[in-house]
Protein backbone atom coordinates (compact mmCIF):
# COMPACT_ATOMS: atom_id res chain seq x y z
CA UNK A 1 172.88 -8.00 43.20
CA UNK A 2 173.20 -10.93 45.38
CA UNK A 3 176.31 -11.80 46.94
CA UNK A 4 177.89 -15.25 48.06
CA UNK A 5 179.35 -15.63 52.03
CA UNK A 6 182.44 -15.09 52.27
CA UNK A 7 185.07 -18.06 51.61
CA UNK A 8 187.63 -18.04 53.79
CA UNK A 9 189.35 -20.69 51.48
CA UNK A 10 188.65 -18.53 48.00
CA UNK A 11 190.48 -19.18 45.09
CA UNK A 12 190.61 -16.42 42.12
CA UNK A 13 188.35 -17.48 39.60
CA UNK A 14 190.69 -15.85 36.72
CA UNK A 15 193.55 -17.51 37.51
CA UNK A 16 193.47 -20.02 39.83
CA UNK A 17 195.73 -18.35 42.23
CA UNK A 18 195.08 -19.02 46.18
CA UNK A 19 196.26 -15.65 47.21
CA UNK A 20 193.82 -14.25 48.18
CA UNK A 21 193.27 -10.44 50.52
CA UNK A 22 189.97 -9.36 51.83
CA UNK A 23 189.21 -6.18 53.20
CA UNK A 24 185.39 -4.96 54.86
CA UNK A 25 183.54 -2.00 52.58
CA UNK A 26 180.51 -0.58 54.34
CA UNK A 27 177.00 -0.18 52.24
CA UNK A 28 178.52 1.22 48.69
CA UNK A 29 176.63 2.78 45.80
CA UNK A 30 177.60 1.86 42.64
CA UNK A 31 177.28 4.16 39.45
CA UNK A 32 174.91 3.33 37.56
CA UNK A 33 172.07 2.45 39.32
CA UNK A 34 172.65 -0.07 42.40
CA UNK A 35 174.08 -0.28 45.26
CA UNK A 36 175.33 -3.70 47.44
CA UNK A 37 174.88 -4.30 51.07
CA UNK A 38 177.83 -4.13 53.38
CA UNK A 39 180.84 -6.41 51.69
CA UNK A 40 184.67 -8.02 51.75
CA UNK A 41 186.19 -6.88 48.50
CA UNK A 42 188.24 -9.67 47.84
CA UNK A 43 191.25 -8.95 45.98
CA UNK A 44 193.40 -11.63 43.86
CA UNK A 45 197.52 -10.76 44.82
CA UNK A 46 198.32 -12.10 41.36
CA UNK A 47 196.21 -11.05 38.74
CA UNK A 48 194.79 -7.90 40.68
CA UNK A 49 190.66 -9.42 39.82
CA UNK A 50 188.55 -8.42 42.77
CA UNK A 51 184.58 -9.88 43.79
CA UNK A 52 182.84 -9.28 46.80
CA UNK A 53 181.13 -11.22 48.99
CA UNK A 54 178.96 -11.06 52.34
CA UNK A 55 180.54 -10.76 55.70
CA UNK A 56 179.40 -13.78 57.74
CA UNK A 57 177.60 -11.66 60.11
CA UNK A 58 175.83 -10.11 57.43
CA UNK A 59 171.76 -10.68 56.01
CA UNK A 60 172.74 -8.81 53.12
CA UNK A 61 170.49 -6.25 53.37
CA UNK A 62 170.54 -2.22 52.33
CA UNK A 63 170.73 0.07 55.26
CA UNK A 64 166.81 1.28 55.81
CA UNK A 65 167.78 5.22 55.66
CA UNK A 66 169.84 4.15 52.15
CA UNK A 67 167.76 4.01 48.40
């Protein structure tokens, strides 16, 4: 799964809206089968859609000790 930087200046891509909340997730595993490198969840205050995207210190890359 490859992830875009993270857009300080994101707009929702449902519905336009430019409210927009971010918040930092740590390596997650997703069910089924895949997992994403460390991530902001960004979260749209109007419609509730959420995406995630790289931190900008991030090389999105897997933890070694992780599958």
């Amino acid at each position: 799964m490859e992830l875009k930087p993270y857009n300080p200046k994101a707009v929702c891509p449902k519905c336009g809206n430019t409210g927009i909340g971010a918040r930092y997730m740590p390596y997650q595993v997703l069910n089924p089968g895949g997992s994403v490198p460390e991530s902001v969840t960004r979260t749209c205050a109007f419609c509730g859609y959420w995406w995630n995207e790289l931190p900008l210190d991030s090389r999105g890359e897997l933890p070694n000790a992780m599958p």
